[in-house]
PDB file of N, CA and C in Angstrom:
ATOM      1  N   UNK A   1     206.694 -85.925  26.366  1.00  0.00           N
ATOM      2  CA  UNK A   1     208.142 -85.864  26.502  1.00  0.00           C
ATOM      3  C   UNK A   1     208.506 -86.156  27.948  1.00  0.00           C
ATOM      4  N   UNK A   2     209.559 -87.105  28.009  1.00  0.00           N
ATOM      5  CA  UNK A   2     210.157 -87.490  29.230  1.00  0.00           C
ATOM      6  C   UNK A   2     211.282 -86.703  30.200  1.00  0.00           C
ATOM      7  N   UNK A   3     211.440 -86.813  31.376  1.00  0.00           N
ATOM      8  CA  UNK A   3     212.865 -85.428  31.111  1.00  0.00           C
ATOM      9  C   UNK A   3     214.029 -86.431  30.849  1.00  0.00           C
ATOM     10  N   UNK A   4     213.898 -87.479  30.664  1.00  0.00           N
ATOM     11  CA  UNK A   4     215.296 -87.740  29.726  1.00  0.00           C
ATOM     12  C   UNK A   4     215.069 -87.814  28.575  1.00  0.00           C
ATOM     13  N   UNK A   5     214.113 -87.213  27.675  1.00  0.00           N
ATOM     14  CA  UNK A   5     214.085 -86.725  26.408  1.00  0.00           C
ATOM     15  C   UNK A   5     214.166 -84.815  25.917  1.00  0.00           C
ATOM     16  N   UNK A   6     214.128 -84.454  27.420  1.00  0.00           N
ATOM     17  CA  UNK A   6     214.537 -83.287  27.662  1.00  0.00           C
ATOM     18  C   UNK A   6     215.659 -82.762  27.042  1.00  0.00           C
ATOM     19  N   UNK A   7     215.557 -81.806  26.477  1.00  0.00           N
ATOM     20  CA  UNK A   7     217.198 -81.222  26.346  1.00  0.00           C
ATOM     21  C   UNK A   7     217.967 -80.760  27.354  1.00  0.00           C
ATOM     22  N   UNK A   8     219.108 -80.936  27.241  1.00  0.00           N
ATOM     23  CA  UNK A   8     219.384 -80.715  28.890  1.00  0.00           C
ATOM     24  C   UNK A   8     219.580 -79.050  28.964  1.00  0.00           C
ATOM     25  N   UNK A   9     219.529 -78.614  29.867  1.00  0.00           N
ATOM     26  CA  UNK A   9     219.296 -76.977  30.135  1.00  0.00           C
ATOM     27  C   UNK A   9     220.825 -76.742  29.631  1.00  0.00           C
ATOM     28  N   UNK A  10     222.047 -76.691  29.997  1.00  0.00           N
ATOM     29  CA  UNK A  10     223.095 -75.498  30.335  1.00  0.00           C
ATOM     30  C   UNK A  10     223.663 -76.506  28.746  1.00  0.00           C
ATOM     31  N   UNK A  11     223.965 -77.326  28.604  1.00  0.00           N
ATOM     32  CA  UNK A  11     224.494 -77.709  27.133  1.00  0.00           C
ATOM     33  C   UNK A  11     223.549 -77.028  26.034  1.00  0.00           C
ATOM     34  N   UNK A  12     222.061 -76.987  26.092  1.00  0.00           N
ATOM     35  CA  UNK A  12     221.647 -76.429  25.369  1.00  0.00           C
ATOM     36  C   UNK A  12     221.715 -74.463  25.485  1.00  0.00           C
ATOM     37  N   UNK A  13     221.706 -73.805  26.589  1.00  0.00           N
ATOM     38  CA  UNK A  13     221.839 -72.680  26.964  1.00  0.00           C
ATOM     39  C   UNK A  13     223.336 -72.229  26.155  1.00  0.00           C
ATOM     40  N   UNK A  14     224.408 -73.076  26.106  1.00  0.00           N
ATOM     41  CA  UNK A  14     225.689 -73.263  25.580  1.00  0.00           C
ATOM     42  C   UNK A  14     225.660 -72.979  24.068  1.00  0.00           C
ATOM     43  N   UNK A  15     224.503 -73.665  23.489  1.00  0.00           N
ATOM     44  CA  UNK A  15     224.835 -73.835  22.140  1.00  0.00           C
ATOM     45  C   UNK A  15     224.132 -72.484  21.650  1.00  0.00           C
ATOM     46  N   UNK A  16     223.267 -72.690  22.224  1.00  0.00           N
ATOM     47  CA  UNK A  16     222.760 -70.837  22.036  1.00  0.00           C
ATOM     48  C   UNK A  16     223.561 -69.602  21.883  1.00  0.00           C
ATOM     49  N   UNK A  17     224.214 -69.758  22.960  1.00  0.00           N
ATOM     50  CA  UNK A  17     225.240 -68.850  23.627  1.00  0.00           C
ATOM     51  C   UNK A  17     226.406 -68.642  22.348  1.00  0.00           C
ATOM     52  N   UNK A  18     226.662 -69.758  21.804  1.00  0.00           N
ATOM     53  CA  UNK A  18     228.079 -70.034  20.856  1.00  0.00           C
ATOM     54  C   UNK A  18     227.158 -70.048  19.401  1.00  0.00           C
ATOM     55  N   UNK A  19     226.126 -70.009  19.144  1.00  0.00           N
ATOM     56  CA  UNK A  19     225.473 -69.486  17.808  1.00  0.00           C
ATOM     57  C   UNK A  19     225.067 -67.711  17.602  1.00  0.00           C
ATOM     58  N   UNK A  20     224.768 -67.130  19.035  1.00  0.00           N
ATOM     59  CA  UNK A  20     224.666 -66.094  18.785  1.00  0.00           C
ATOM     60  C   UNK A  20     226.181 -65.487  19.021  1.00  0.00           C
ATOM     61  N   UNK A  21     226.941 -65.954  19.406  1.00  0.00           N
ATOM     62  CA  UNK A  21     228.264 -65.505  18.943  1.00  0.00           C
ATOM     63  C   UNK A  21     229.052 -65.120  18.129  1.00  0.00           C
ATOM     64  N   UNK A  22     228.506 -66.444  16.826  1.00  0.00           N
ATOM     65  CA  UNK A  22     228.828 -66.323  15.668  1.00  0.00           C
ATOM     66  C   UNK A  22     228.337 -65.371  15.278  1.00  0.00           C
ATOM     67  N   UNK A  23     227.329 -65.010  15.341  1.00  0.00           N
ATOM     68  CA  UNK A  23     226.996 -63.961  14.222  1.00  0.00           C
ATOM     69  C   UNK A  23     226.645 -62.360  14.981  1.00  0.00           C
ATOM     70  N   UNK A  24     227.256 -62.269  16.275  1.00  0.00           N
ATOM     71  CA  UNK A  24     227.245 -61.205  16.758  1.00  0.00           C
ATOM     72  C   UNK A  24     227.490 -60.161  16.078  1.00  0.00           C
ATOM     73  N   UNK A  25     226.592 -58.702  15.853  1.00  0.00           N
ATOM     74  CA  UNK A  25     226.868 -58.056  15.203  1.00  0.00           C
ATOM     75  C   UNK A  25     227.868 -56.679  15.734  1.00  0.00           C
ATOM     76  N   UNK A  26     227.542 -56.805  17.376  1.00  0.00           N
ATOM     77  CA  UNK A  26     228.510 -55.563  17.639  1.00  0.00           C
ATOM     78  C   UNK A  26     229.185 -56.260  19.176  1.00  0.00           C
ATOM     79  N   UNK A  27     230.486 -56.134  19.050  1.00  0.00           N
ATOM     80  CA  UNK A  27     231.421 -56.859  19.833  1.00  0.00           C
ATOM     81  C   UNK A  27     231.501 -56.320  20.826  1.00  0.00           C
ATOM     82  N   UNK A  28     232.659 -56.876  21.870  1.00  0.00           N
ATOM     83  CA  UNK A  28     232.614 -56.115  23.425  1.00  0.00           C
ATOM     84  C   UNK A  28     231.428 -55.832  24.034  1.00  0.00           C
ATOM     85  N   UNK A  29     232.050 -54.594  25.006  1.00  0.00           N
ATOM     86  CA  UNK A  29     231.099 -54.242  25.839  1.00  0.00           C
ATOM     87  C   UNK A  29     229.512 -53.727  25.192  1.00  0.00           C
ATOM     88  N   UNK A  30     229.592 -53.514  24.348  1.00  0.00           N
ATOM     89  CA  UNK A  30     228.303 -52.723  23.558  1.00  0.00           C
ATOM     90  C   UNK A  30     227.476 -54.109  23.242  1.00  0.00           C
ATOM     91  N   UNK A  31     228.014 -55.374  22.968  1.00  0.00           N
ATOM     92  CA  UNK A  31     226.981 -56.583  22.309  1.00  0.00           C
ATOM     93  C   UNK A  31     226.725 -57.425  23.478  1.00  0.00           C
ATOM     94  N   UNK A  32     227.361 -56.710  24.864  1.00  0.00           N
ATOM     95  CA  UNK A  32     227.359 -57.539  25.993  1.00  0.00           C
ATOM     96  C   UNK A  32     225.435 -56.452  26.709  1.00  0.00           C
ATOM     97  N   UNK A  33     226.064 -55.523  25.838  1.00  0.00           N
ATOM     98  CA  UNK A  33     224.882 -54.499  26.484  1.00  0.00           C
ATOM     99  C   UNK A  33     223.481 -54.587  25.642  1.00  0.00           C
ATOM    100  N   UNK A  34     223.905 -55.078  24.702  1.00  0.00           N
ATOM    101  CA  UNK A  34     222.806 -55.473  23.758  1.00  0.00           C
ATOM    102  C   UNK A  34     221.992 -56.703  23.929  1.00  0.00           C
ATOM    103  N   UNK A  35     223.153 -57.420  24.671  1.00  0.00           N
ATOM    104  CA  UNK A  35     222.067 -58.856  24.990  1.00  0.00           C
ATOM    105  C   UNK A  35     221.426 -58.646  26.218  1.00  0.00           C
ATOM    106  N   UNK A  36     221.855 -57.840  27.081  1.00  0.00           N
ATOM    107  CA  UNK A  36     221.299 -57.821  28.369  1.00  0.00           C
ATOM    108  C   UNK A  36     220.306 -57.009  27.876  1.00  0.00           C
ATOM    109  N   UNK A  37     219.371 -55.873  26.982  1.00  0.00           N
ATOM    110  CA  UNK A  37     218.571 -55.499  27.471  1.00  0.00           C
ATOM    111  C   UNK A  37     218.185 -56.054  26.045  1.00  0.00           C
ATOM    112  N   UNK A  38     218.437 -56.928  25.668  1.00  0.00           N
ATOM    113  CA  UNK A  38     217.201 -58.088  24.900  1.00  0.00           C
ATOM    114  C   UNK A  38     215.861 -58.360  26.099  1.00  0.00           C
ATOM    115  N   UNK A  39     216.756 -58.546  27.443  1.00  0.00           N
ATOM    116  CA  UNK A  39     215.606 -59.374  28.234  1.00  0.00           C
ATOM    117  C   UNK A  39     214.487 -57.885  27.933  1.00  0.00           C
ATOM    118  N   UNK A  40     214.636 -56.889  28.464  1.00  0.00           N
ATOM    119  CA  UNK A  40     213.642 -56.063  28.276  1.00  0.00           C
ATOM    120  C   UNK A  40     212.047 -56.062  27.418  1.00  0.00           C
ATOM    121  N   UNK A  41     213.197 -56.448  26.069  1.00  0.00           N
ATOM    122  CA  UNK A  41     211.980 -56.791  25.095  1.00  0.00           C
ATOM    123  C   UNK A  41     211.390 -57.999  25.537  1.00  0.00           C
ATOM    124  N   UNK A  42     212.000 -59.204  26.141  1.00  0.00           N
ATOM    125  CA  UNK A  42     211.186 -59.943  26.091  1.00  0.00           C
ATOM    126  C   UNK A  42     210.662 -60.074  27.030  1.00  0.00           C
ATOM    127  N   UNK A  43     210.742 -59.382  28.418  1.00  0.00           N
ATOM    128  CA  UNK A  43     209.389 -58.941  29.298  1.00  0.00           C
ATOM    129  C   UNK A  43     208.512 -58.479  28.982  1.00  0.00           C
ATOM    130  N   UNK A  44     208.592 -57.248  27.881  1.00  0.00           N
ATOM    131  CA  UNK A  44     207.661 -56.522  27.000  1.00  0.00           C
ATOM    132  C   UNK A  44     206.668 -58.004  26.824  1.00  0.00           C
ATOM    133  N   UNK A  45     207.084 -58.538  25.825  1.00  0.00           N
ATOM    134  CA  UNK A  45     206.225 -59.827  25.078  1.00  0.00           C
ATOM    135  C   UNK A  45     205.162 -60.770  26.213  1.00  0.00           C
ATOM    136  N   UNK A  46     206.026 -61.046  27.258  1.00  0.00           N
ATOM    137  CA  UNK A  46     205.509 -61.603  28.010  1.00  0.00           C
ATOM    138  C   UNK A  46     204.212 -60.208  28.830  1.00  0.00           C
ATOM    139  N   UNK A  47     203.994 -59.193  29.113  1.00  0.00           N
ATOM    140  CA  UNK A  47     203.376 -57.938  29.174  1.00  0.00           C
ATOM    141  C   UNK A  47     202.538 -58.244  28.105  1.00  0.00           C
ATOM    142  N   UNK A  48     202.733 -58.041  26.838  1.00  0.00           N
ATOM    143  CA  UNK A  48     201.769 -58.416  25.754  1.00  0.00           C
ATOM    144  C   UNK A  48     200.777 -59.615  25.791  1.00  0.00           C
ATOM    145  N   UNK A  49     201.576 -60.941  25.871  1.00  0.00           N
ATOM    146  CA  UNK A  49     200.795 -61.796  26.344  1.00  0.00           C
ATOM    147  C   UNK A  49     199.503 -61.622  26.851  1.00  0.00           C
ATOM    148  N   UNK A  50     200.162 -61.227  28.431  1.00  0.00           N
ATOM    149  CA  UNK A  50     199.299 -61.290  29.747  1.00  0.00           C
ATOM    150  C   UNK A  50     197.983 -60.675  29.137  1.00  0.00           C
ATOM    151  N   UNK A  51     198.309 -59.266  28.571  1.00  0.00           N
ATOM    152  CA  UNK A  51     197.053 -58.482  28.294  1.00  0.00           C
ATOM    153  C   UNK A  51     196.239 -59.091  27.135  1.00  0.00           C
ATOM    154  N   UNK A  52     196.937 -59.778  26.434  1.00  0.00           N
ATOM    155  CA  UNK A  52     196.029 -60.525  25.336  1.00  0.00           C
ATOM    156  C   UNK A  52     195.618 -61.625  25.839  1.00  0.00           C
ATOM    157  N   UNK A  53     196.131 -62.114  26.856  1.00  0.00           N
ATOM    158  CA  UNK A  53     195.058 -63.391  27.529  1.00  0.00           C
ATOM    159  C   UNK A  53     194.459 -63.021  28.124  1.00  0.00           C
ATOM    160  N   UNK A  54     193.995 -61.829  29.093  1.00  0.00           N
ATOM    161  CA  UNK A  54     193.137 -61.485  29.878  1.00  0.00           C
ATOM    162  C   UNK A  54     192.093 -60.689  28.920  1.00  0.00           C
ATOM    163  N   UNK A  55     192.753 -60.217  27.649  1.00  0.00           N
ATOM    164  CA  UNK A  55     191.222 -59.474  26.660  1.00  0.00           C
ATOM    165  C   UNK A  55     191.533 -57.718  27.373  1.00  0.00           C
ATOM    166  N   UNK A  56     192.660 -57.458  27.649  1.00  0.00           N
ATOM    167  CA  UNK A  56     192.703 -55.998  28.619  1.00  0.00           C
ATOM    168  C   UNK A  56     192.235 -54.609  27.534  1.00  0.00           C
ATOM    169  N   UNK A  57     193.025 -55.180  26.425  1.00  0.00           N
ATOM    170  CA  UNK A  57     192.865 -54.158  25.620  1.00  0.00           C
ATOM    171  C   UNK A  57     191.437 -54.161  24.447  1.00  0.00           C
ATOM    172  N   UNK A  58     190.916 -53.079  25.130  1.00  0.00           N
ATOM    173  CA  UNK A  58     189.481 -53.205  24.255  1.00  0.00           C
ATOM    174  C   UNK A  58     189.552 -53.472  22.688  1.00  0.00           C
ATOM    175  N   UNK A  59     190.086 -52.751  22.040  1.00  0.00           N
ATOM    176  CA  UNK A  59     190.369 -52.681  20.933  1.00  0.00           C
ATOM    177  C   UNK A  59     190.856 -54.215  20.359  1.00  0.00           C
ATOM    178  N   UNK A  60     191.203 -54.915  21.207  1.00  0.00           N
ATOM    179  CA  UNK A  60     191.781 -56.239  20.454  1.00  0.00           C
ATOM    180  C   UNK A  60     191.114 -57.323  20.467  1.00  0.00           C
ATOM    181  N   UNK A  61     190.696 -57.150  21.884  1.00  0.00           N
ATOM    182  CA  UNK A  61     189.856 -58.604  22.800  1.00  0.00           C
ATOM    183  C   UNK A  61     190.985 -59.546  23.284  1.00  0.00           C
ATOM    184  N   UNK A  62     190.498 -60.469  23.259  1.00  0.00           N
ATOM    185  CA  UNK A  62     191.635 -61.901  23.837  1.00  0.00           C
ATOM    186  C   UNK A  62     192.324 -62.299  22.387  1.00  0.00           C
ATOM    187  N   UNK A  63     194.083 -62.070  22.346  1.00  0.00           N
ATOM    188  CA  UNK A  63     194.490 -62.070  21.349  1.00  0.00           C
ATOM    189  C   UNK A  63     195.545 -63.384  21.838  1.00  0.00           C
ATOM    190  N   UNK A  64     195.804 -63.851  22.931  1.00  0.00           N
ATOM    191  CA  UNK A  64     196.735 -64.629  23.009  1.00  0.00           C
ATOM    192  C   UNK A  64     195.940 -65.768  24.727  1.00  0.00           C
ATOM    193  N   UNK A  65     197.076 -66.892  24.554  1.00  0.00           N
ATOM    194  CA  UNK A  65     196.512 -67.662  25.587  1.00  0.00           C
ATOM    195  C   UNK A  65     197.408 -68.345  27.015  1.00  0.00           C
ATOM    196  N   UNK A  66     197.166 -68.365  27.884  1.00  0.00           N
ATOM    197  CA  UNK A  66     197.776 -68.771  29.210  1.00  0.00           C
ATOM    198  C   UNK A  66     199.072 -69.441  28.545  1.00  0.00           C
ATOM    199  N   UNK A  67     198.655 -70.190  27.272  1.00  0.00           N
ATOM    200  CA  UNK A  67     200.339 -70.807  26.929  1.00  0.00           C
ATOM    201  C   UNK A  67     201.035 -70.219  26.059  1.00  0.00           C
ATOM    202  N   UNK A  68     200.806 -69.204  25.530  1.00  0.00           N
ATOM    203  CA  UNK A  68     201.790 -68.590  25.049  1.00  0.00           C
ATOM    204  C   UNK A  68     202.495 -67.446  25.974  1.00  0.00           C
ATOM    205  N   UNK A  69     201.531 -67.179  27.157  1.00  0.00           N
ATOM    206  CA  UNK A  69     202.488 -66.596  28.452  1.00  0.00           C
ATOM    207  C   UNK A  69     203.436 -67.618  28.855  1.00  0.00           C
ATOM    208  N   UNK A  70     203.159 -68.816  29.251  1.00  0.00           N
ATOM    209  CA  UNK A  70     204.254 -69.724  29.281  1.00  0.00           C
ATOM    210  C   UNK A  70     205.090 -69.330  28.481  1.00  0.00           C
ATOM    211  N   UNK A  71     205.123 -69.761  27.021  1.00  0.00           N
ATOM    212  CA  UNK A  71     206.411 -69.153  26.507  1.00  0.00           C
ATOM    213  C   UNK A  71     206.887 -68.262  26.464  1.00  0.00           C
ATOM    214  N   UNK A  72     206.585 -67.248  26.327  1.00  0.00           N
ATOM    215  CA  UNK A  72     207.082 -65.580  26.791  1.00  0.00           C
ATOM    216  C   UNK A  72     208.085 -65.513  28.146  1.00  0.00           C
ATOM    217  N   UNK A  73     207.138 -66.211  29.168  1.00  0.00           N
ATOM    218  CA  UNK A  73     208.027 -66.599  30.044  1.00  0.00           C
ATOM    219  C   UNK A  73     209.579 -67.233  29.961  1.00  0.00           C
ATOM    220  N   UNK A  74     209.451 -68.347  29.326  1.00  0.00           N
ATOM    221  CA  UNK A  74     210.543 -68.734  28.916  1.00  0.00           C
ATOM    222  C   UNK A  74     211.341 -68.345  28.188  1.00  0.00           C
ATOM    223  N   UNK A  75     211.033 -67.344  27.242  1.00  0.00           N
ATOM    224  CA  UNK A  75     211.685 -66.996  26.293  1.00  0.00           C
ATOM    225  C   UNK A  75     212.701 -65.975  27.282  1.00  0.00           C
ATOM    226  N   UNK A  76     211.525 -65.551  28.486  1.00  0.00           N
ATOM    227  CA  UNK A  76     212.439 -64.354  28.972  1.00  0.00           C
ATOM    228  C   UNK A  76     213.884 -65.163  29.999  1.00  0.00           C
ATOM    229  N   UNK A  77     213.456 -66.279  30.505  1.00  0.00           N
ATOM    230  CA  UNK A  77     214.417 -67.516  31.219  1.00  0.00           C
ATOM    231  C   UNK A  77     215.358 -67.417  30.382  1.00  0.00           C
ATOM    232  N   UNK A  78     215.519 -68.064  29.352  1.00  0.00           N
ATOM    233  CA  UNK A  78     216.346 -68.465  28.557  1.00  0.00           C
ATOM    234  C   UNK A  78     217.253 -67.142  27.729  1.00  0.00           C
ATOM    235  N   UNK A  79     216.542 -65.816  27.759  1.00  0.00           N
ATOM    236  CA  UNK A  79     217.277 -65.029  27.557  1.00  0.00           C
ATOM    237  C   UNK A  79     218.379 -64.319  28.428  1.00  0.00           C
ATOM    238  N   UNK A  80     218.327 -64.899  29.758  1.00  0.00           N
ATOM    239  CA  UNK A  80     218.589 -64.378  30.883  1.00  0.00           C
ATOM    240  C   UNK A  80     219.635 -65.068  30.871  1.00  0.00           C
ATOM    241  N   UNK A  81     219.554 -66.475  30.976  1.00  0.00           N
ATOM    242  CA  UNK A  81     220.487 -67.586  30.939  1.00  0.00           C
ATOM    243  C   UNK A  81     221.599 -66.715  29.635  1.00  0.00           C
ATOM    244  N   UNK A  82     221.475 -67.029  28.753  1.00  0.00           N
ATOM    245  CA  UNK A  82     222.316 -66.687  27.899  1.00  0.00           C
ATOM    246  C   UNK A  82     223.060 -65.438  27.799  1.00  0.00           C
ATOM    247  N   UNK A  83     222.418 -64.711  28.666  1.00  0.00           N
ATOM    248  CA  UNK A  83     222.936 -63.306  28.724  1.00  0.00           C
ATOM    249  C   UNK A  83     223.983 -63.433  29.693  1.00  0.00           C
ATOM    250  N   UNK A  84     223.493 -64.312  31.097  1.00  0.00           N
ATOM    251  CA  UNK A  84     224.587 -64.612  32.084  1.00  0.00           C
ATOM    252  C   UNK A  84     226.290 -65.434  31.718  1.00  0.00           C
ATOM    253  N   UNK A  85     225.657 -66.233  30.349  1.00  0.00           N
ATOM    254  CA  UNK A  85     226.552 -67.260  30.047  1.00  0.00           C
ATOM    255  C   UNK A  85     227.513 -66.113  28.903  1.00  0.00           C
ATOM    256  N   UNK A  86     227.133 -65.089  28.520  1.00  0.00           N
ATOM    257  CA  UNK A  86     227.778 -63.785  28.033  1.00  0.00           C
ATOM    258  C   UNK A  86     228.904 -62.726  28.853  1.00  0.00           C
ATOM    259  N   UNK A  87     228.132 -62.898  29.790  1.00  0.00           N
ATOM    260  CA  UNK A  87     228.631 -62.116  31.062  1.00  0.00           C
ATOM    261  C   UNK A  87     230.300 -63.289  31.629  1.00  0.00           C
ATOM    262  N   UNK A  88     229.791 -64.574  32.113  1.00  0.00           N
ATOM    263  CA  UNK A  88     230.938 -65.289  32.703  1.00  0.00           C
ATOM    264  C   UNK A  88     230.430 -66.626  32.104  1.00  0.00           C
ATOM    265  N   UNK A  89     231.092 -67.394  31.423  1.00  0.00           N
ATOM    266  CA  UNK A  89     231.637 -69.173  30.837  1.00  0.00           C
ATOM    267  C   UNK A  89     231.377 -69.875  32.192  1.00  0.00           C
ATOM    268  N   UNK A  90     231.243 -69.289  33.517  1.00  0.00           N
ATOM    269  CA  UNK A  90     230.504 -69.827  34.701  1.00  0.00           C
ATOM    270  C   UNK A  90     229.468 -70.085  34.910  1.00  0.00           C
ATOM    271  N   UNK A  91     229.072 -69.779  33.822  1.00  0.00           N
ATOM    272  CA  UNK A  91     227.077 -68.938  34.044  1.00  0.00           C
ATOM    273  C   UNK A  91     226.844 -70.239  34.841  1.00  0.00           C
ATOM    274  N   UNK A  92     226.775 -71.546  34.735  1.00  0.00           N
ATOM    275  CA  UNK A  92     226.157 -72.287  35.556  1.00  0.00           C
ATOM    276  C   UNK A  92     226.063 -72.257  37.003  1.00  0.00           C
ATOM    277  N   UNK A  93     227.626 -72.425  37.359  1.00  0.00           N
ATOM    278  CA  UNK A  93     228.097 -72.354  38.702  1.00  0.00           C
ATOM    279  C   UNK A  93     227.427 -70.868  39.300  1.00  0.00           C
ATOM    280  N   UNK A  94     227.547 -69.776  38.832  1.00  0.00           N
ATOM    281  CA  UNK A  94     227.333 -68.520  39.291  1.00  0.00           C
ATOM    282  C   UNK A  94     225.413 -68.566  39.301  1.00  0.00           C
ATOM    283  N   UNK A  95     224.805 -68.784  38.468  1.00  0.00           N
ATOM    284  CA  UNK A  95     223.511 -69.276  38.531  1.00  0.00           C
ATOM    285  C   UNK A  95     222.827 -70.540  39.999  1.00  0.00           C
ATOM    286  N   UNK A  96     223.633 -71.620  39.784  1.00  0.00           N
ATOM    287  CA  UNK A  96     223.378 -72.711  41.020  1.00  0.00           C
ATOM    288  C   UNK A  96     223.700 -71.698  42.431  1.00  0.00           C
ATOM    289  N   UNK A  97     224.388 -71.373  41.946  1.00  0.00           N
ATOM    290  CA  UNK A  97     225.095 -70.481  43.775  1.00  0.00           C
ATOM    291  C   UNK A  97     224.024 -69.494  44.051  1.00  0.00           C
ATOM    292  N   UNK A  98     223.699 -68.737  43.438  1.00  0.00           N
ATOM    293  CA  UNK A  98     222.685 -68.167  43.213  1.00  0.00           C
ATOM    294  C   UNK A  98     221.357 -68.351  43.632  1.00  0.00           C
ATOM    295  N   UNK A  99     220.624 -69.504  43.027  1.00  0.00           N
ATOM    296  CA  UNK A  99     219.445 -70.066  43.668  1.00  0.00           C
ATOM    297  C   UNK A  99     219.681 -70.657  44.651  1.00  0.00           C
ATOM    298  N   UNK A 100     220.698 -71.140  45.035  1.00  0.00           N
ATOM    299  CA  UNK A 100     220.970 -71.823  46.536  1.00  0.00           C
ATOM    300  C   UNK A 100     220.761 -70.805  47.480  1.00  0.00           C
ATOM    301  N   UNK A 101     221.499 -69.833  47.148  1.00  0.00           N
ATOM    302  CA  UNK A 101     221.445 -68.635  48.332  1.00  0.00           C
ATOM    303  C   UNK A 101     219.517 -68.162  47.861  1.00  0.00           C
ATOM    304  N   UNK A 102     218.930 -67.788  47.494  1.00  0.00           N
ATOM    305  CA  UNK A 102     217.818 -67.305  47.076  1.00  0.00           C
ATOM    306  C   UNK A 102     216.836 -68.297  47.930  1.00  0.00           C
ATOM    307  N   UNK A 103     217.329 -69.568  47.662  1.00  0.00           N
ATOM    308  CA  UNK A 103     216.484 -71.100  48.734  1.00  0.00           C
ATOM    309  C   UNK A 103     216.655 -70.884  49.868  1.00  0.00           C
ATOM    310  N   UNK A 104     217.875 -70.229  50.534  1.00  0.00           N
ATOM    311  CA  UNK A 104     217.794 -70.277  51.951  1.00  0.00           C
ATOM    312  C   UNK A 104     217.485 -68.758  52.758  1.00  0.00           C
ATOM    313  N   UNK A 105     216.681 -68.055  51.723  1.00  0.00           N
ATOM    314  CA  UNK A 105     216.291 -66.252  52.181  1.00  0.00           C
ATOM    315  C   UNK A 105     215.421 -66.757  53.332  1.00  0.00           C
ATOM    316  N   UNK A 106     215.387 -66.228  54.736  1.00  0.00           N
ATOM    317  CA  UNK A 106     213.898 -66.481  54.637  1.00  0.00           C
ATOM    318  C   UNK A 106     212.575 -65.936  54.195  1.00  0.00           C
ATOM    319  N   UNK A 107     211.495 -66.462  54.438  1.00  0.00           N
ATOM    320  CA  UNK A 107     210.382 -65.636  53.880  1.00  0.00           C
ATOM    321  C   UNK A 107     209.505 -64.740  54.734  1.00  0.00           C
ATOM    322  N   UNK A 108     210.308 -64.473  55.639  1.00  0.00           N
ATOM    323  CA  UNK A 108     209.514 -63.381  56.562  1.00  0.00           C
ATOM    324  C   UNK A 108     210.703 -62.364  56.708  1.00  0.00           C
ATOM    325  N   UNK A 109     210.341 -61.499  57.710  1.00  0.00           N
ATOM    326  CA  UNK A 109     211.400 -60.157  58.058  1.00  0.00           C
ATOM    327  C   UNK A 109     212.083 -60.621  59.471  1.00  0.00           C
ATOM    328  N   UNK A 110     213.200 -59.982  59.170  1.00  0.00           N
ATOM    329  CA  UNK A 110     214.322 -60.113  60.232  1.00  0.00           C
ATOM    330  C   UNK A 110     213.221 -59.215  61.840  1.00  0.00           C
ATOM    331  N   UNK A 111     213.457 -60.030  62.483  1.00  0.00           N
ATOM    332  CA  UNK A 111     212.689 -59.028  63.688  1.00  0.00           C
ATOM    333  C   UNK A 111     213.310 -58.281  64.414  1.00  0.00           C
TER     334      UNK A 111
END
């Protein structure tokens, strides 16, 4: 896949955003609180992963692999995204501003 066969990030983050809408089951502030600690679970998963690719848990052995941490990962990206695009119809702009400022931290301590 090419990245102009890519889906594009924030149109697709969009359509997400406006499907789980539809079928939101609890409105306002409570389904705003519900999507935000979706991410939770899906740090959990990505946690699961890790330990099933490394074999941590005796009892299981190696149950999962470096790429399905990738996706876990993403799953947790993309839940984040959508949660932001829940929060403010800005999510992009408020996101770009965001990593811009995050690009120019520096990486040492103030002396």
């Amino acid at each position: 896949m090419t990245d102009q066969d890519a889906p594009a990030l924030w149109p697709t983050i969009d359509e997400l955003w406006s499907r789980l809408e539809a079928s939101r089951a609890h409105p306002g502030t409570e389904g705003l609180l519900l999507r935000i600690l979706k991410l939770s679970e899906e740090v959990g998963e990505v946690a699961e992963a890790v330990i099933g690719a490394t074999g941590q848990n005796p009892r299981k052995g190696v149950t999962h692999t470096w790429e399905d941490v990738q996706g876990e990962l993403c799953d947790v990206a993309i839940t984040a995204l959508v949660a932001l695009r829940t929060l403010t119809p800005q999510a992009q702009g408020v996101f770009e501003a965001h990593v811009k400022g995050v690009g120019e931290r520096p990486l040492t301590p103030p002396a």
